[in-house]
Each structure stands twice: as C-alpha cells, then as structure tokens.
N, C-alpha and C. Protein backbone atom coordinates (compact mmCIF):
# COMPACT_ATOMS: atom_id res chain seq x y z
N UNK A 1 -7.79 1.72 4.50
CA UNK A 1 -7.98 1.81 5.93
C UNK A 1 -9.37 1.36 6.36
N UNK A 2 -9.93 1.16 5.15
CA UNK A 2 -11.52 0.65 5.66
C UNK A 2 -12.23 0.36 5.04
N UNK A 3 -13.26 -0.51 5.35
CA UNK A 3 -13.93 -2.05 4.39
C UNK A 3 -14.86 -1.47 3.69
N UNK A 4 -15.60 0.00 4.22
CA UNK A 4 -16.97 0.49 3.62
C UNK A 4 -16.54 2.11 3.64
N UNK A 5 -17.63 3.12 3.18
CA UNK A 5 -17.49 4.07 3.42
C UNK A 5 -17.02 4.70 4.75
N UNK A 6 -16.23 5.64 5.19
CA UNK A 6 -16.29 5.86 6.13
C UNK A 6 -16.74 7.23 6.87
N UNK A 7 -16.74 6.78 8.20
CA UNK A 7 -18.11 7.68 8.50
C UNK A 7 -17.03 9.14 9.61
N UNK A 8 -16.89 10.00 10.09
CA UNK A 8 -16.32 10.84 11.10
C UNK A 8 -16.35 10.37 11.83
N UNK A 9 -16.77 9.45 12.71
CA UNK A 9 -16.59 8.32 13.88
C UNK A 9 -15.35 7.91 13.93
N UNK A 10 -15.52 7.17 12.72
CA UNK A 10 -14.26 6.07 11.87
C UNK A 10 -13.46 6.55 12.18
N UNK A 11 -13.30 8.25 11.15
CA UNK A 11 -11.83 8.44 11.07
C UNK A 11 -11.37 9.17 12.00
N UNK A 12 -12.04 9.60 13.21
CA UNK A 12 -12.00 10.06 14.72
C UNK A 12 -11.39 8.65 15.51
N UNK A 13 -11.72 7.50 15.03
CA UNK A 13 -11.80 6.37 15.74
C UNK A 13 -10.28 6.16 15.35
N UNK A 14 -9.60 6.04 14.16
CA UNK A 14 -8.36 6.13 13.63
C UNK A 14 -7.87 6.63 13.63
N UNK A 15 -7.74 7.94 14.34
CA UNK A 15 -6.83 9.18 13.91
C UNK A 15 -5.96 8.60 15.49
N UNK A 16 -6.06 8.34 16.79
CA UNK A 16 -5.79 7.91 17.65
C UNK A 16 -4.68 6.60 17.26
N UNK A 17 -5.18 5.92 16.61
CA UNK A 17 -4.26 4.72 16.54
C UNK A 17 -2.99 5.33 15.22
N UNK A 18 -3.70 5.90 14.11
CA UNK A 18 -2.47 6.57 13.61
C UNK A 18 -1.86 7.55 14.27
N UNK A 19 -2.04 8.58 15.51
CA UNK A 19 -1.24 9.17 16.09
C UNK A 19 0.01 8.30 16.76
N UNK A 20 -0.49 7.16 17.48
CA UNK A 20 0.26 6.31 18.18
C UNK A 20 1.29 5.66 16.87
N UNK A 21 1.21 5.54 16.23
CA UNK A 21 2.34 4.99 15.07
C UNK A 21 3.15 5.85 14.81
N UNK A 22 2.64 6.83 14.68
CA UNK A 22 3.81 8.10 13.74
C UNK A 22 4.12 8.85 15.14
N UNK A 23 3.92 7.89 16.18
CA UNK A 23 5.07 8.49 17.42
C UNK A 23 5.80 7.76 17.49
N UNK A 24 6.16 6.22 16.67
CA UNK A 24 7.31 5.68 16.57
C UNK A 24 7.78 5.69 15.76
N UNK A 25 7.36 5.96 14.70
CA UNK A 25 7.52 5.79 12.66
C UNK A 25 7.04 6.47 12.23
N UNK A 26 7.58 6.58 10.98
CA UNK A 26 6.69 7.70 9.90
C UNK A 26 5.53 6.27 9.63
N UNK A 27 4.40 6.87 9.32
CA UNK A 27 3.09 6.44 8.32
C UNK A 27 3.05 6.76 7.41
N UNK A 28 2.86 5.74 6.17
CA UNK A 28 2.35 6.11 4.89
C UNK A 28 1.34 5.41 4.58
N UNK A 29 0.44 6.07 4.07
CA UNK A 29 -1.35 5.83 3.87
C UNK A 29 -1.45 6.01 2.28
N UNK A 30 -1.99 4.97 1.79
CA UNK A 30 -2.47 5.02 0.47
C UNK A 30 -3.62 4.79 0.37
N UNK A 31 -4.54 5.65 -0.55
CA UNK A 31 -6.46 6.11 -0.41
C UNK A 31 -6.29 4.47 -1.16
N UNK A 32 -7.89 3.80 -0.81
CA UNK A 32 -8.43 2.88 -1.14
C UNK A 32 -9.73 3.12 -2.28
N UNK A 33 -10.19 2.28 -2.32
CA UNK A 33 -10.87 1.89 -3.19
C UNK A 33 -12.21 2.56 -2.13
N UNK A 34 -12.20 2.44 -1.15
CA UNK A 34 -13.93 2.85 -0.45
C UNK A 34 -13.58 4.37 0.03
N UNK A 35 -12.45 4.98 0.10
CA UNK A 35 -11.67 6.12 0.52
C UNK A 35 -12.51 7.30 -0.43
N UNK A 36 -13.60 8.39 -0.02
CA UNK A 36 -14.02 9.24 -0.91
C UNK A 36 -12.79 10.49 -0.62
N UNK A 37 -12.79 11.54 -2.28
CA UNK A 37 -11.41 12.15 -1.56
C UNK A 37 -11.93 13.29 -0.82
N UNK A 38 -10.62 13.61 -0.06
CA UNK A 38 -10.52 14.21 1.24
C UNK A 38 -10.59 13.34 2.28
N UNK A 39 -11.43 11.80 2.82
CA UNK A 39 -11.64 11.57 3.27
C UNK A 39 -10.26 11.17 4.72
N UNK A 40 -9.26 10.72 3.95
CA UNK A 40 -8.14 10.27 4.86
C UNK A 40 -7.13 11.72 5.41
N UNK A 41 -6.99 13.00 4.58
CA UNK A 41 -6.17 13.68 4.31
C UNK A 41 -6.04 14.28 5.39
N UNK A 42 -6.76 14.02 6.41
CA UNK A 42 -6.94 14.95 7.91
C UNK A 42 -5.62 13.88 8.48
N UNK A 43 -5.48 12.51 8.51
CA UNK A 43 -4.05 11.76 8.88
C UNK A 43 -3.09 12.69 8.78
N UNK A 44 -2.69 13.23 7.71
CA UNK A 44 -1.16 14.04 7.32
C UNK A 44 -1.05 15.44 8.01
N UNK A 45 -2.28 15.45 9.36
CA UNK A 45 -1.72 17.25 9.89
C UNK A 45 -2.11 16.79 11.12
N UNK A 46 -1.99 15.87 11.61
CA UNK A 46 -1.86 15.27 13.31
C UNK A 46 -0.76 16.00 14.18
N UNK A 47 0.03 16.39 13.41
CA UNK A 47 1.34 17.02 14.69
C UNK A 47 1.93 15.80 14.84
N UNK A 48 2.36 14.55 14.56
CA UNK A 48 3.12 13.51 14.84
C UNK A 48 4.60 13.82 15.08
N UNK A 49 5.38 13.17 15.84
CA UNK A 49 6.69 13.16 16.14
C UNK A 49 7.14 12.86 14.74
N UNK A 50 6.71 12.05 13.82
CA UNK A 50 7.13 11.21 12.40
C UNK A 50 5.67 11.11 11.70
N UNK A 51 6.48 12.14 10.34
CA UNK A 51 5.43 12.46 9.57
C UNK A 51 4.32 11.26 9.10
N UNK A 52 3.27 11.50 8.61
CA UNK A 52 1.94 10.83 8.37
C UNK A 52 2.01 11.35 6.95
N UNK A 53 2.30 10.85 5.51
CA UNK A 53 1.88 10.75 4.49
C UNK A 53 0.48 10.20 3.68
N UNK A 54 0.23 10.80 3.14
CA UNK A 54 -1.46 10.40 2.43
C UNK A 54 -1.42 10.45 1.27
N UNK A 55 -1.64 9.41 0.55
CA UNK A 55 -1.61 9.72 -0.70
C UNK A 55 -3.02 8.94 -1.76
N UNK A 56 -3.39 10.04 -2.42
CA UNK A 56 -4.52 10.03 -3.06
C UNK A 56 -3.85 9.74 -4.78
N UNK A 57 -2.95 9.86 -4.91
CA UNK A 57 -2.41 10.11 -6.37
C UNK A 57 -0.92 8.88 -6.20
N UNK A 58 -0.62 8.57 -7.43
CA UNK A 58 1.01 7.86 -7.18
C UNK A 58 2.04 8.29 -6.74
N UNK A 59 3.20 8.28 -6.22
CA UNK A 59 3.76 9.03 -6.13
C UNK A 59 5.31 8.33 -5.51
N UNK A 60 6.22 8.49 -5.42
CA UNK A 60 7.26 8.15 -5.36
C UNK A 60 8.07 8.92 -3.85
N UNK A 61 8.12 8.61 -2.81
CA UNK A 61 8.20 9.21 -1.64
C UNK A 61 9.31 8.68 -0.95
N UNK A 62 9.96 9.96 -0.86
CA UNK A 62 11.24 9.58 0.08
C UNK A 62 11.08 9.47 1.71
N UNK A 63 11.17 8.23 2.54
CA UNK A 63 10.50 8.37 3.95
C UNK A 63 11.84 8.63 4.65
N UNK A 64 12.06 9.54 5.94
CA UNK A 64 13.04 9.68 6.86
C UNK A 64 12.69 8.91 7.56
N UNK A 65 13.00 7.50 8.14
CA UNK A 65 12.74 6.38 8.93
C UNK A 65 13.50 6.78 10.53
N UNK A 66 12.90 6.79 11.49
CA UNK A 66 13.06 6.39 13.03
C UNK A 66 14.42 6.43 12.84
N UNK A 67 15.38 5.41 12.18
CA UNK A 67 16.42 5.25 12.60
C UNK A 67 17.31 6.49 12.26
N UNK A 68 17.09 7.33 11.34
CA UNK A 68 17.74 8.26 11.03
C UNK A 68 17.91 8.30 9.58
N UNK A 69 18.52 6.93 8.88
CA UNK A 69 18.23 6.88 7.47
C UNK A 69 16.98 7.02 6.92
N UNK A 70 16.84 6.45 5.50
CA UNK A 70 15.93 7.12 4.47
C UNK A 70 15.55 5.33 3.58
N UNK A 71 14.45 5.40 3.33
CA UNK A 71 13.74 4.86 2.52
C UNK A 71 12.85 5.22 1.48
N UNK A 72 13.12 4.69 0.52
CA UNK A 72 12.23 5.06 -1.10
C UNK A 72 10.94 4.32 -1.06
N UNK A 73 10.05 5.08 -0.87
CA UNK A 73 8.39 3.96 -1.58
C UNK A 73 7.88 4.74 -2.75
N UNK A 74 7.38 3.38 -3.45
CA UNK A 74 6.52 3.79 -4.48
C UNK A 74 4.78 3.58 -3.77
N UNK A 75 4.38 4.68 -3.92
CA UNK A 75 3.05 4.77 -3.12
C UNK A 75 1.96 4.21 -4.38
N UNK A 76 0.95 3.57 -4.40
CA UNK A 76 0.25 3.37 -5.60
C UNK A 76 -1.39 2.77 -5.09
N UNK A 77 -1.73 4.39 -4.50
CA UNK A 77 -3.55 4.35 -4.15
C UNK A 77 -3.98 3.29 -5.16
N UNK A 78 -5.69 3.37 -5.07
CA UNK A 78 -6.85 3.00 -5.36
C UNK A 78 -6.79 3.92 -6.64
N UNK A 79 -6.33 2.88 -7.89
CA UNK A 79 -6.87 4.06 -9.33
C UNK A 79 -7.65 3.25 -10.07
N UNK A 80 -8.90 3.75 -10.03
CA UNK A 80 -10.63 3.56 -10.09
C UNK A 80 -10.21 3.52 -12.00
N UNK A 81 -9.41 3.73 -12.79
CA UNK A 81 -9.46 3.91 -14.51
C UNK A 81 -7.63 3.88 -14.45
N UNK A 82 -7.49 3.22 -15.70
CA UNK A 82 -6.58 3.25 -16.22
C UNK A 82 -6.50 2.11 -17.51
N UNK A 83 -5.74 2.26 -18.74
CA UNK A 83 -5.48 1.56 -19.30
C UNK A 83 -3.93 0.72 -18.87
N UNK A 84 -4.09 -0.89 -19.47
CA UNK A 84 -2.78 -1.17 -19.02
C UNK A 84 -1.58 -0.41 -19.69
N UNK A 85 -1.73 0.21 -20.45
CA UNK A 85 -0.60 0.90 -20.98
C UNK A 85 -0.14 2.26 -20.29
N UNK A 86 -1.08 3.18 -19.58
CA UNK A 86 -0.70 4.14 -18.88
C UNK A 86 -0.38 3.74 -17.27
N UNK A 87 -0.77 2.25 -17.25
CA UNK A 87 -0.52 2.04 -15.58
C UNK A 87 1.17 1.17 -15.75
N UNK A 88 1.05 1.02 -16.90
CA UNK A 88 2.85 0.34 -17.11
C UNK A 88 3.54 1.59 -17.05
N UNK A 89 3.06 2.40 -17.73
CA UNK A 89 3.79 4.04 -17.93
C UNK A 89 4.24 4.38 -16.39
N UNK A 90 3.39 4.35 -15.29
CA UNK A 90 3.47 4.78 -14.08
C UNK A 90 4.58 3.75 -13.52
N UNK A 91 4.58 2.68 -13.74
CA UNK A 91 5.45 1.41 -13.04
C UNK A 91 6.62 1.73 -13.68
N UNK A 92 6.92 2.21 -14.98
CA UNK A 92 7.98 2.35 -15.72
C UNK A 92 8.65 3.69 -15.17
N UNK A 93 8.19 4.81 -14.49
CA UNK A 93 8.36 5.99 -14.11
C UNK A 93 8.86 5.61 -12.74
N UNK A 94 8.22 4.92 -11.92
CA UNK A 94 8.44 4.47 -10.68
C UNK A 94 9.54 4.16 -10.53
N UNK A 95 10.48 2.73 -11.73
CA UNK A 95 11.39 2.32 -11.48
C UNK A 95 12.58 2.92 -11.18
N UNK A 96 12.75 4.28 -12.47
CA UNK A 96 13.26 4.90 -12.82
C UNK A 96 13.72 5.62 -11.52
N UNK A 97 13.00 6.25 -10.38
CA UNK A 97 13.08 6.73 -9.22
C UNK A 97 13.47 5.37 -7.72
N UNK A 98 13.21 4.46 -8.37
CA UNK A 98 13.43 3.48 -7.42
C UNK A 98 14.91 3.09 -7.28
N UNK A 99 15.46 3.17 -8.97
CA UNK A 99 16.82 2.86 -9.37
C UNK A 99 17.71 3.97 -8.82
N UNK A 100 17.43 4.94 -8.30
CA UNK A 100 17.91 5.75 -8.57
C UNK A 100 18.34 5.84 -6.89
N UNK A 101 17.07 5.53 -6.22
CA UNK A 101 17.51 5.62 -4.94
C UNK A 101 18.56 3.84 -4.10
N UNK A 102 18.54 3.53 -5.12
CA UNK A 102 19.01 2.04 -4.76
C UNK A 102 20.86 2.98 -5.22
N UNK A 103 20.79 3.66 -6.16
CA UNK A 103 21.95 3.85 -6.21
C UNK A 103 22.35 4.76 -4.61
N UNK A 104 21.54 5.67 -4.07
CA UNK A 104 22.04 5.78 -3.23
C UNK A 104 22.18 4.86 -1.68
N UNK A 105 22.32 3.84 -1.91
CA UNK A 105 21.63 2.27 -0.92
C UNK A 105 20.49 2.92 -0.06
N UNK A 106 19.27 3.22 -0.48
CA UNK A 106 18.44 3.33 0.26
C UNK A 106 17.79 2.09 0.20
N UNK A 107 17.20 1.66 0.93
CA UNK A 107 16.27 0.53 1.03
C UNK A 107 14.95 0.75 0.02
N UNK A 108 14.05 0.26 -0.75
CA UNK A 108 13.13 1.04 -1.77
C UNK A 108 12.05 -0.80 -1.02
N UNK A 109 10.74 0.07 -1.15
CA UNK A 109 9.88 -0.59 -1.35
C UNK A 109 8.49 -0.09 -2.11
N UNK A 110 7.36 -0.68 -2.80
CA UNK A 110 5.93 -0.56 -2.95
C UNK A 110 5.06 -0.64 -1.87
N UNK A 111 4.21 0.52 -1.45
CA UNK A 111 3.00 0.03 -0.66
C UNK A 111 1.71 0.93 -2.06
N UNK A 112 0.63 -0.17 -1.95
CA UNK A 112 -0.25 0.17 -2.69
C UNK A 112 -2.01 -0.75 -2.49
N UNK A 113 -2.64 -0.10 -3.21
CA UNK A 113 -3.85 -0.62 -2.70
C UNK A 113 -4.78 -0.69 -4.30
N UNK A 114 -4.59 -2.09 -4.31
CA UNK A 114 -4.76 -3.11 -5.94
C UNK A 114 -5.21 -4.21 -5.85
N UNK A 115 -5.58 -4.40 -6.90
CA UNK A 115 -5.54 -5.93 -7.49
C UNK A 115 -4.63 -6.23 -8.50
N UNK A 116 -4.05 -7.84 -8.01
CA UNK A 116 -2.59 -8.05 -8.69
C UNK A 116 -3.88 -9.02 -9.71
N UNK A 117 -3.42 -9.42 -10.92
CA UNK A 117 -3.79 -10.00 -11.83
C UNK A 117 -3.65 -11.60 -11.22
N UNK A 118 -4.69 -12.42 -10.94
CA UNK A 118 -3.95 -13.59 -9.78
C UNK A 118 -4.45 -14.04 -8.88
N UNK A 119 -4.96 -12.77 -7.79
CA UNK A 119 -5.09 -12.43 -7.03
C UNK A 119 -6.57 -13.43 -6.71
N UNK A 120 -6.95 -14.17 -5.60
CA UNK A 120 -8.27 -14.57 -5.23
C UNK A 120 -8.57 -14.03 -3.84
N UNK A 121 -10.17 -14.30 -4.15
CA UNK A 121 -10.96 -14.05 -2.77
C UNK A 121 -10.33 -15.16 -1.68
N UNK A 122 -11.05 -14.74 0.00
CA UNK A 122 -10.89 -16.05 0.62
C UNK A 122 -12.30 -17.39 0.72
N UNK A 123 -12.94 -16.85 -0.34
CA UNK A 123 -14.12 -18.04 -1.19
C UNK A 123 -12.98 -19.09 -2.47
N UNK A 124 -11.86 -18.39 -2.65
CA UNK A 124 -10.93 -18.79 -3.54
C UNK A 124 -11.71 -18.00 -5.26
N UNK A 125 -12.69 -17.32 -5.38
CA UNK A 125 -12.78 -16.90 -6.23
C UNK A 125 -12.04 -15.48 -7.12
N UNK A 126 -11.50 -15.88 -8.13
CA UNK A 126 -10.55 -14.80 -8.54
C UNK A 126 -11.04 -13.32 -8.63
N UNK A 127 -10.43 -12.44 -8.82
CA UNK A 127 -10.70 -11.40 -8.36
C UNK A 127 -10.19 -10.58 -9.55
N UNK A 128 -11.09 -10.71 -10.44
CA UNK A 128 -11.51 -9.77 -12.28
C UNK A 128 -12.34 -9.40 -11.76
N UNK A 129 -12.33 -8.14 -12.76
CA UNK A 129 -13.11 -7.17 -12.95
C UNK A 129 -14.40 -6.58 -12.33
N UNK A 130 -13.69 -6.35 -11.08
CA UNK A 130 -14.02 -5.82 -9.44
C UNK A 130 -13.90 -4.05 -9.62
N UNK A 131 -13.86 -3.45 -10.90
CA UNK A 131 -13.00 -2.37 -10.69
C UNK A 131 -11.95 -1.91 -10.79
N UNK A 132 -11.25 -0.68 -11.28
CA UNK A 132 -10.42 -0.69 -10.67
C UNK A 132 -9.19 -1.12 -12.03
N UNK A 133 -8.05 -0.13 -11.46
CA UNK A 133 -6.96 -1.25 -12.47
C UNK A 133 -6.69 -2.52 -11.89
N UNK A 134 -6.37 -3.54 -12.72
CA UNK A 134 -5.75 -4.57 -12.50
C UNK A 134 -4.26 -4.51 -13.06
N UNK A 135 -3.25 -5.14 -11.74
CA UNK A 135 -1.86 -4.79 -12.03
C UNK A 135 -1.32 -6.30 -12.30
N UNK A 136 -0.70 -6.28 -13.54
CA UNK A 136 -0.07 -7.30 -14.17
C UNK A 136 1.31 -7.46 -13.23
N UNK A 137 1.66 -9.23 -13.55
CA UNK A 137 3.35 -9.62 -12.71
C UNK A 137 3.93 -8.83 -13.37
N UNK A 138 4.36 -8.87 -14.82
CA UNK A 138 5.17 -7.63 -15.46
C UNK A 138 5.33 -6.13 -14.88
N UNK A 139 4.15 -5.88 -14.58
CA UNK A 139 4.51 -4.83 -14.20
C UNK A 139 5.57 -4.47 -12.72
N UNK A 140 5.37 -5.13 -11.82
CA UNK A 140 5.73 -5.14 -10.71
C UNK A 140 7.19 -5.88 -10.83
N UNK A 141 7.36 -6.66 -11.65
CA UNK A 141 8.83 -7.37 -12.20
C UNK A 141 9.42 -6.21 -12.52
N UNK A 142 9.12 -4.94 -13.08
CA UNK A 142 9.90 -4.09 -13.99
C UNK A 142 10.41 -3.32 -12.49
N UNK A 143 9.80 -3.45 -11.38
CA UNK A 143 10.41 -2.66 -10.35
C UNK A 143 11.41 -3.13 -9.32
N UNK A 144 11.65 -4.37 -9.74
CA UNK A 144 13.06 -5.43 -9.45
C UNK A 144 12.83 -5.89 -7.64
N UNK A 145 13.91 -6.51 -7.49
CA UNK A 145 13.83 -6.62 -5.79
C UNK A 145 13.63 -6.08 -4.84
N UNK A 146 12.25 -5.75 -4.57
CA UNK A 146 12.36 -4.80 -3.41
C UNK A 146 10.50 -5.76 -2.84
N UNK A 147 10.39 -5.55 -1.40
CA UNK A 147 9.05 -5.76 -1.19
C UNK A 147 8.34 -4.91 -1.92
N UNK A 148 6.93 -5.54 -2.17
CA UNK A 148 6.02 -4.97 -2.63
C UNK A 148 4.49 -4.92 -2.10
N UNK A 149 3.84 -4.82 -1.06
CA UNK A 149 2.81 -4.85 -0.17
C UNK A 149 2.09 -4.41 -0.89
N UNK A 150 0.47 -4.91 -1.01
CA UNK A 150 -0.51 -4.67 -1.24
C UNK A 150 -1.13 -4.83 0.40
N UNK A 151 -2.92 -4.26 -0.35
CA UNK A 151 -4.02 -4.06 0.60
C UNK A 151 -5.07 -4.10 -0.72
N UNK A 152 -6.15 -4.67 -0.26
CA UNK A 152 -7.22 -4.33 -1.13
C UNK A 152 -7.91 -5.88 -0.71
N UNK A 153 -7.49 -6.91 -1.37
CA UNK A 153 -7.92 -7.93 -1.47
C UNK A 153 -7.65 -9.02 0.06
N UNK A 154 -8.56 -9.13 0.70
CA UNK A 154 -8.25 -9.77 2.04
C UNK A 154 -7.98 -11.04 2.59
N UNK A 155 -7.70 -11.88 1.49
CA UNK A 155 -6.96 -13.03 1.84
C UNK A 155 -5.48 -12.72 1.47
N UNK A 156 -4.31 -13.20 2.77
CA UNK A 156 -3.16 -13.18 2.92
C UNK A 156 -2.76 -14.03 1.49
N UNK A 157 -2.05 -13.48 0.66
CA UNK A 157 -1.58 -14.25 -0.34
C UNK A 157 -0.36 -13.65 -1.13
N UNK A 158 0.85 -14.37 -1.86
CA UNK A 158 1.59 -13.81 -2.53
C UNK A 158 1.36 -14.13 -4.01
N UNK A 159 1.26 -13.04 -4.49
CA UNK A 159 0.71 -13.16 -6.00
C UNK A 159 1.60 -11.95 -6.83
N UNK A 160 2.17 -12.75 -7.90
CA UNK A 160 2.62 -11.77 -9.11
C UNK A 160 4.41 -11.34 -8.50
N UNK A 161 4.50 -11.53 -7.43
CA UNK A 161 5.29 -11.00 -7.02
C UNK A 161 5.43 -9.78 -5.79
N UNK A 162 3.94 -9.57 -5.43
CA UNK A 162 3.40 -8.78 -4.66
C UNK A 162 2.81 -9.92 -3.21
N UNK A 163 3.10 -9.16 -2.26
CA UNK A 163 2.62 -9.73 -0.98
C UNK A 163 0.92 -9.08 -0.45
N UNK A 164 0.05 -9.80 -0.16
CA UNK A 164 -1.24 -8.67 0.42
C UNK A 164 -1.23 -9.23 1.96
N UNK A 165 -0.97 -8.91 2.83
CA UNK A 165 -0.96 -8.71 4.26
C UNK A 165 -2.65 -9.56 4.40
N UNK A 166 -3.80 -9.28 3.51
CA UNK A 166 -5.41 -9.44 3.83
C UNK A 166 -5.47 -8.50 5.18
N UNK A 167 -6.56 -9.10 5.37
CA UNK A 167 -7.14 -8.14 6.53
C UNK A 167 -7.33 -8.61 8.09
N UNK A 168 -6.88 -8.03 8.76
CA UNK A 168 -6.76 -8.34 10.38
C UNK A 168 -7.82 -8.96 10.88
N UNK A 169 -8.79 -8.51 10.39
CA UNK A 169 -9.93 -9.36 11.22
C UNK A 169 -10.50 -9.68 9.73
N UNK A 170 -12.36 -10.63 10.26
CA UNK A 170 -13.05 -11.23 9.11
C UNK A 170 -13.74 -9.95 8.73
N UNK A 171 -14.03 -9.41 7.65
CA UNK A 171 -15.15 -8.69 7.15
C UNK A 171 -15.93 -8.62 5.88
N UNK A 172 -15.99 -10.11 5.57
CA UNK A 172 -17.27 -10.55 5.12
C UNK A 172 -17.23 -11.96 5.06
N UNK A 173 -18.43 -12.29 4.74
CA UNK A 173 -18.93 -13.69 4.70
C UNK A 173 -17.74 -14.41 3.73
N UNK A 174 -17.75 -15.43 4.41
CA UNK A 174 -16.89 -16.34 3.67
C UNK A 174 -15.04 -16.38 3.87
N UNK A 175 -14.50 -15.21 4.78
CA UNK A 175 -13.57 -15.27 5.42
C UNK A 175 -13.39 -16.17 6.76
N UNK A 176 -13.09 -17.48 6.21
CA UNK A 176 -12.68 -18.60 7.04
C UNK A 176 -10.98 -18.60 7.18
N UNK A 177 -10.24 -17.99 6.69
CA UNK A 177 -8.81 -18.09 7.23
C UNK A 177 -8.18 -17.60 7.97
N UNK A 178 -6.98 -18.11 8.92
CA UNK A 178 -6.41 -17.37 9.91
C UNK A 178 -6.20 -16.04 9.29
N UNK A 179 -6.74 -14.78 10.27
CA UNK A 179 -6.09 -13.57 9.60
C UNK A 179 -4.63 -13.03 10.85
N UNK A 180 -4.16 -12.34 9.81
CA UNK A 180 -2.48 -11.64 10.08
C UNK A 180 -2.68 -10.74 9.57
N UNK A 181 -1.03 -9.78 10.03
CA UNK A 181 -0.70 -8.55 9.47
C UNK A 181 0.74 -9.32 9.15
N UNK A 182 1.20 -8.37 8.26
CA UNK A 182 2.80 -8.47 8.00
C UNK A 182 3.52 -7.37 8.59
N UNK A 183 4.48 -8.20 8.75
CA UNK A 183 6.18 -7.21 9.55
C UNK A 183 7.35 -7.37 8.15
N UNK A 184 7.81 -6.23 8.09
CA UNK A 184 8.61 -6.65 7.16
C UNK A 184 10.26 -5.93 7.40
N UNK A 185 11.02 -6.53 7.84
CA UNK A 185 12.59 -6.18 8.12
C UNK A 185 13.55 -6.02 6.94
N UNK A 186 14.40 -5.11 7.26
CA UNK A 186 15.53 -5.10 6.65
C UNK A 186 16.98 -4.29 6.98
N UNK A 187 17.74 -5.54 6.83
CA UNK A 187 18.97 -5.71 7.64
C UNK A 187 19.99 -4.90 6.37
N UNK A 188 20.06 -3.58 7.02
CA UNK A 188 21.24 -3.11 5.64
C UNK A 188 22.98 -3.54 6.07
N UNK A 189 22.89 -4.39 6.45
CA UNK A 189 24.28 -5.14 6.66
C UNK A 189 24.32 -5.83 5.65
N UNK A 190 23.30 -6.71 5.15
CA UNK A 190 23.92 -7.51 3.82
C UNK A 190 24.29 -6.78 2.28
C-alpha cells in the first residue's frame, strides 16, 4: 500500500479510500515489504459494508464477493526470509486448498506482494537480490489456471506467469512508463 514507511497521516489518508471500496467489495490487503507489523491491521476493523482482510502471514482466504458467491485467494504478503524449499512448501499447501475450492466452482485467484524470478525494474534492470523471497515460475505453475497478481515491483509486467499491475503513479527516478492499474473479470458462464 506504500512506497516508504508509513507515517499515521498515510494510513489516516487511506483508511478513507479503503472505506469507500469495501462499501462495494470485500478488500484484501497483503503487508508489503515497507509495511512495519501492525502497521496496516487498523484496515480490517473499519465497520465496512464488505469485509477488509489484512494479511501479514500466508494464508488461503475464502472471500464472500458483492455478488453473493464466493471466491478462493491465496494471500502471499511480503516474506522478508525463506528458503526456496519452504516457500515451494507454502505454494504446494496453497494448491492443495485452491484445488479444492475449484472443486467447488469457486473462482480461485493469488494476490501477493513479491518478486517473481524475471521480474525487472522500469530502468529494465532485473530485480535479484532486493530482499526478500524470490518466487520461482514453478512455483506459481504448481497453482494452475487461475490469475495471479502481484505488487511489489512497479513496472506493469507479466512474468513467470504472474501479472504486477506496477504502480499508479511514478515513484522513483527512472519511471518513464505509462502507469495503470489492472481490472480483472470473470465470467462464470464459461
């Protein structure tokens, strides 16, 4: 949710625009990389019409969507340590819950806040060992067809199999590209 530390301003300044969302939709918030903890967790007790989720840890979350049905996310914060073998462990756990809700046709997606192995700046410089796990295509392959949204890295790019939205506006030097957000639909008719 934000480029630097953030300050009680900030998240006074945000708590307004996330109220206005989770009066049309549920919100789900995954802690970042600049996110100290506690810092976001005041989002999830707004009183919203549609709950505000926060998540500091992984976690596998069933959302009640606006329309009345249900959607599966795999939530996957800012994790500052990991080996690739315990962060496959987590993707491998994930699936397992993802599969599970596909059996009941829920719609399943990833929102998370990473670096995909791939992944470049908008200087075009790659983006190792910044911190942080780095998430392999394998891994995100093992969680089959479903979107997969990132945040972290702020040039709009699809990498590994993962989409990163980048960042709405410029915030730092060397962000020369059109910036966007992503919309992402799905038609459970097909």
């Amino acid at each position: 949710l934000f480029h630097q530390r953030s300050t009680i301003e900030d998240r006074n300044a945000l708590k307004e625009r996330v109220k206005r969302m989770a009066d049309c939709a549920p919100v789900v918030i995954a802690y970042g990389n600049h996110d100290m903890p506690g810092d976001l967790d005041i989002f999830g007790d707004l009183g919203t019409r549609y709950p505000v989720s926060v998540s500091a840890r992984w976690k596998v979350l069933l959302v009640q969507l606006a329309t009345g049905g249900a959607a599966t996310a795999f939530v996957f914060p800012w994790l500052a340590r990991g080996t690739p073998t315990e962060v496959d462990a987590i993707f491998e756990q994930a699936r397992l819950r993802l599969d599970i809700a596909r059996l009941r046709d829920e719609p399943v997606l990833m929102i998370g806040h990473a670096t995909v192995v791939g992944a470049v700046s908008s200087t075009g410089q790659p983006q190792v060992g910044l911190g942080g796990v780095e998430i392999e295509a394998a891994m995100l392959a093992r969680l089959g067809n479903c979107p997969k949204l990132l945040n972290h890295i702020h040039k709009r790019q699809s990498v590994g199999g993962a989409s990163y939205a980048g960042s709405i506006c410029r915030l730092d030097y060397g962000e020369i590209e059109p910036k966007a957000y992503s919309v992402v639909e799905y038609d459970d008719s097909l």
